[in-house]
Protein backbone atom coordinates (compact mmCIF):
# COMPACT_ATOMS: atom_id res chain seq x y z
CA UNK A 1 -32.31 -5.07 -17.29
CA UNK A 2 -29.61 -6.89 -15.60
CA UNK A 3 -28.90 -6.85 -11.72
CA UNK A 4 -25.61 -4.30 -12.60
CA UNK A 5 -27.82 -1.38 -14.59
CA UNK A 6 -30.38 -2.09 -11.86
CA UNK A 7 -28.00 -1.26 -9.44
CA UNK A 8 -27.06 2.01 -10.82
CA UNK A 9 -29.65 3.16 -11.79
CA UNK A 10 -31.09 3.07 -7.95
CA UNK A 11 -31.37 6.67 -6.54
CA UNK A 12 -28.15 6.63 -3.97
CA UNK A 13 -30.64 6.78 -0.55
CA UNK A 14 -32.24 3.45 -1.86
CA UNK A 15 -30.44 0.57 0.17
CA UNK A 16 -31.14 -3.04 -1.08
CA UNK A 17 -29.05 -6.40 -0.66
CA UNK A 18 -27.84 -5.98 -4.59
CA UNK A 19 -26.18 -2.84 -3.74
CA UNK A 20 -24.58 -3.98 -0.20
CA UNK A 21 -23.30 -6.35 -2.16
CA UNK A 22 -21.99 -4.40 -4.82
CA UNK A 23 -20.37 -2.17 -2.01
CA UNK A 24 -18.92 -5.17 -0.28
CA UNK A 25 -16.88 -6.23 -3.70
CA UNK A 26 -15.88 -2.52 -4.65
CA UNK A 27 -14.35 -1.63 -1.70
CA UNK A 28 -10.92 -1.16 -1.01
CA UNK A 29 -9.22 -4.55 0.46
CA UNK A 30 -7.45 -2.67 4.14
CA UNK A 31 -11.28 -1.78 4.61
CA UNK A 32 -12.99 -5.23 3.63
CA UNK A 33 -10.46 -6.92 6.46
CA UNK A 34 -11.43 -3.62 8.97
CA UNK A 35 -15.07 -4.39 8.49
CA UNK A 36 -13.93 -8.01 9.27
CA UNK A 37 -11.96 -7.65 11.81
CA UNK A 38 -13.77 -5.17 13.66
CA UNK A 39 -17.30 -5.49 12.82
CA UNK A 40 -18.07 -9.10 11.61
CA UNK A 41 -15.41 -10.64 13.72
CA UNK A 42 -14.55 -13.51 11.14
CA UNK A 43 -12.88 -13.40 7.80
CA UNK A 44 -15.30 -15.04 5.40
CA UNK A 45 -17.84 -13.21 2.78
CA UNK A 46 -20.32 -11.71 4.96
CA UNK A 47 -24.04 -12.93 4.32
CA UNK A 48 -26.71 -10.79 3.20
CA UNK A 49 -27.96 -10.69 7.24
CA UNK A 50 -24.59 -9.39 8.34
CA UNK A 51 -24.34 -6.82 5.30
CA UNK A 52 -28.11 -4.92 6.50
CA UNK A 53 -26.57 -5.10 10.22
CA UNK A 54 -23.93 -3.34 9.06
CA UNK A 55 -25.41 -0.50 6.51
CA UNK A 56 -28.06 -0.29 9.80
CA UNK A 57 -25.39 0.30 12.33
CA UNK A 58 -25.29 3.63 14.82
CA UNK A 59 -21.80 2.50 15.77
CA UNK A 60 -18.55 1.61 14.29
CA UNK A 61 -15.17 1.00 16.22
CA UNK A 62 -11.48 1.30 14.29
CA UNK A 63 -8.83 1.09 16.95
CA UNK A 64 -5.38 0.60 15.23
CA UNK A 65 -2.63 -1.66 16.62
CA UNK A 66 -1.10 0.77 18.92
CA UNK A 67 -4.33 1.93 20.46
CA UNK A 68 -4.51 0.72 24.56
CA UNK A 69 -7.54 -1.50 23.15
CA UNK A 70 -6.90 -2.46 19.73
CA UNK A 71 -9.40 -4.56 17.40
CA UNK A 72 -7.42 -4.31 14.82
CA UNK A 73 -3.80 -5.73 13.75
CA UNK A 74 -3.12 -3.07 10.93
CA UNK A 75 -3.61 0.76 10.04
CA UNK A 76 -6.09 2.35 7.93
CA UNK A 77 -4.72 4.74 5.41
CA UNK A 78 -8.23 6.12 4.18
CA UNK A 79 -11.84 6.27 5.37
CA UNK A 80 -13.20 5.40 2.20
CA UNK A 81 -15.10 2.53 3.26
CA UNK A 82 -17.34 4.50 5.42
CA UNK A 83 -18.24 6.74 2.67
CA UNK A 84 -22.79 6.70 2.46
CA UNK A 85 -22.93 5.30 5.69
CA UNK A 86 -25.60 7.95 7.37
CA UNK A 87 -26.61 6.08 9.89
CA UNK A 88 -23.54 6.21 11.84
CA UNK A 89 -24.00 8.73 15.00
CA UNK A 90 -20.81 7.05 16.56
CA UNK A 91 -17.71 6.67 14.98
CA UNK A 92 -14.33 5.45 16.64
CA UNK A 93 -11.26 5.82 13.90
CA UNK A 94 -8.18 6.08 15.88
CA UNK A 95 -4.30 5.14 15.76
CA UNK A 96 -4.40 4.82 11.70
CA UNK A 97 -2.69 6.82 9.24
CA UNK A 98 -5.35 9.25 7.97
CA UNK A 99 -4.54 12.24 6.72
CA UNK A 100 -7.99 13.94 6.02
CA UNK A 101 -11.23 13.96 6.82
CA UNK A 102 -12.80 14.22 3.85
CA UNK A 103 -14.42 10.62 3.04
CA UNK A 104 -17.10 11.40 6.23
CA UNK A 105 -18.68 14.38 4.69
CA UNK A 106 -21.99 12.65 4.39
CA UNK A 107 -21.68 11.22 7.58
CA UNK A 108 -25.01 13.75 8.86
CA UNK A 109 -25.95 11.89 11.62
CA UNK A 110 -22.40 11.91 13.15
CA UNK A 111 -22.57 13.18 17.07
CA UNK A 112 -19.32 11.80 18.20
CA UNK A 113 -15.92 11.39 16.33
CA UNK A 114 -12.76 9.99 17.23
CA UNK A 115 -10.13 10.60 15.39
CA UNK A 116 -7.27 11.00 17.91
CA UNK A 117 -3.78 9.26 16.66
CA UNK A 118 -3.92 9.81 12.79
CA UNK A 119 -1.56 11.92 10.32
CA UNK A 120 -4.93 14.42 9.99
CA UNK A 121 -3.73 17.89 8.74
CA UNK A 122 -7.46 19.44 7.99
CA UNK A 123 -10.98 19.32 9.70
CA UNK A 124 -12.41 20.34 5.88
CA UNK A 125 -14.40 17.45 5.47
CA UNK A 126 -16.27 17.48 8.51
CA UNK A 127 -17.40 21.08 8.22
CA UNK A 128 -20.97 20.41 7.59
CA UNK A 129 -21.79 17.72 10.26
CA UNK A 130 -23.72 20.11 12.25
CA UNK A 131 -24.93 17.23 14.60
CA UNK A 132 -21.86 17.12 15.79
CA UNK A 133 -21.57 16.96 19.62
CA UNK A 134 -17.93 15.69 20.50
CA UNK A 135 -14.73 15.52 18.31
CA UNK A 136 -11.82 13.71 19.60
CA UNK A 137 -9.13 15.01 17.15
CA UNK A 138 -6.01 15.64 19.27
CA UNK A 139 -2.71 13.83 18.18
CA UNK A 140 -2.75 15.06 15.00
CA UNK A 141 -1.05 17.39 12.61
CA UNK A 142 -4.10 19.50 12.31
CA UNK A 143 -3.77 23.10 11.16
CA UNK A 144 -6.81 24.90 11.26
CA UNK A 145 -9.87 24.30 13.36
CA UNK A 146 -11.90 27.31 11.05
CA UNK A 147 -14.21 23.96 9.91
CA UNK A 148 -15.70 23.98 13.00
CA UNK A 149 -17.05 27.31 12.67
CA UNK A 150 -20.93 25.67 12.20
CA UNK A 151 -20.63 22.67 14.75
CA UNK A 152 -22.00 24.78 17.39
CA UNK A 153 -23.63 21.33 18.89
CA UNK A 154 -20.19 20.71 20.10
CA UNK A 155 -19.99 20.14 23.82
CA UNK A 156 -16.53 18.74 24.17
CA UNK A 157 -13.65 19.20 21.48
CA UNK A 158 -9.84 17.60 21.93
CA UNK A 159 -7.41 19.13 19.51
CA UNK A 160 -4.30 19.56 21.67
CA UNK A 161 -1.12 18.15 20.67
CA UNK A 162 -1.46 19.46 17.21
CA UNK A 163 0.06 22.21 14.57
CA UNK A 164 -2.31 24.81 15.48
CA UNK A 165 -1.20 28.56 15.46
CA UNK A 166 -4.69 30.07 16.04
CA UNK A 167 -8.22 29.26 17.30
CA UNK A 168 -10.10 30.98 14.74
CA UNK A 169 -13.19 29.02 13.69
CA UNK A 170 -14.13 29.07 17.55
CA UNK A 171 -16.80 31.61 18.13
CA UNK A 172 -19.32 33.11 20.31
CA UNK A 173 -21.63 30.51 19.15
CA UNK A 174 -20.33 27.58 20.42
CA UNK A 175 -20.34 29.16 23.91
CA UNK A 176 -23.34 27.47 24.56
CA UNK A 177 -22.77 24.39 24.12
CA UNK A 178 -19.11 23.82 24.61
CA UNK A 179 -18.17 22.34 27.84
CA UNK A 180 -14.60 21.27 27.33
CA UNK A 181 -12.29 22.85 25.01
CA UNK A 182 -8.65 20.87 25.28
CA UNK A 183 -6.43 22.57 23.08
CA UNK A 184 -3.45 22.72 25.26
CA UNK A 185 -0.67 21.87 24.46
CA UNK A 186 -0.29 23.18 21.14
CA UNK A 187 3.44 24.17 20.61
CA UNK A 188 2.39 26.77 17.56
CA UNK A 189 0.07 28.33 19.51
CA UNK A 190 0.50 32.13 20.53
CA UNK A 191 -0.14 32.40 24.49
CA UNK A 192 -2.20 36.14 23.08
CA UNK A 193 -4.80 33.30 21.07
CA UNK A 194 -6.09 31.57 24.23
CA UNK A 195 -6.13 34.89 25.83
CA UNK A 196 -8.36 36.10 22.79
CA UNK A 197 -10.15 32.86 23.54
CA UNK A 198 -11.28 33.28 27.40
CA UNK A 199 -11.56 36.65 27.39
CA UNK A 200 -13.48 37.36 24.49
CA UNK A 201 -16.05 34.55 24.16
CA UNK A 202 -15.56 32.97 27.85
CA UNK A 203 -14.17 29.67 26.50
CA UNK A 204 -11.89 28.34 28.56
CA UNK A 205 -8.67 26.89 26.99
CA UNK A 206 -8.00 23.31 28.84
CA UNK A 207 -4.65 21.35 28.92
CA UNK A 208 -4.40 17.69 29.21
């Protein structure tokens, strides 16, 4: 069997150095440079060492050009290179030019997420990252926060200066937990929605 029909035919939770590999030359160029940029901090192939530091990783750090501390000269357009990375319980995307979510489904691990600064219109493909304990999402063009119905982990959650028009997806649940809930200002959002909000679940609507 060669090393290629070894490779696939390894069950997807197996990690060995022929498969970082075969990730490393698959992905998507804008996320080979991010990974170099930000993670490796030189631009040559990364060694087989650097690849296992990097599958191994608890935290990753994407700060686009215009963030106030930048380690990165361009914008992301996808999160497709983090796609299998379950290890990750800290993840720092911000001031790119996502528009979903939806590559860091299997992030499971995930407890804090920054995705402030982005083009995001929909939460969907976080929905199920029930570790989840803070979500920096404000800065957006986010329409719905009804994804976060099951993150009840949440302690803090930013999602001001969005498109939102209600709150619905924040319930009694996350009462518990939730110990800062910025999603003021919102332009779209009814004045009788954060009333429904701190009266009826005693979440307190926060403005930044």
């Amino acid at each position: 069997m060669n090393t290629d029909s070894a490779v696939k035919a390894l069950p997807a939770e197996v990690d060995t150095p022929a498969k970082r590999l075969r990730w490393w030359s698959e992905l998507e160029p804008q996320w080979r440079a991010a990974f170099q940029y930000a993670f490796f901090m030189h631009g040559n192939q990364p060694t087989v060492d650097e690849l296992a530091n990097l599958w191994q990783t608890t935290v990753l750090r994407f700060a686009g050009p215009k963030a106030p501390y930048p380690n990165m000269t361009f914008e992301l357009t996808n999160g497709s290179g983090l796609r299998g990375m379950v290890n990750l319980e800290i993840l720092v995307l911000t001031n790119h030019q996502l528009k979903d979510v939806d590559e860091l489904a299997d992030l499971k691990n995930l407890k804090s997420l920054f995705i402030n600064e982005n083009s995001i219109r929909n939460l969907e493909g976080i929905k199920r990252l029930t570790r989840l304990e803070q979500l920096y999402a404000h800065a957006n063009q986010i329409e719905s926060i009804e994804p976060l119905q099951d993150l009840i982990r949440l302690r803090e959650i930013y999602v001001n200066l969005n498109a939102l028009k209600t709150l619905a997806g924040i319930t009694r649940k996350h009462s518990k937990a939730l110990k800062a809930f910025f999603c003021l200002p919102n332009d779209k959002l009814p004045d009788r929605e954060i009333i429904r909000v701190e009266r009826n679940l005693g979440i307190r609507c926060q403005s930044l």
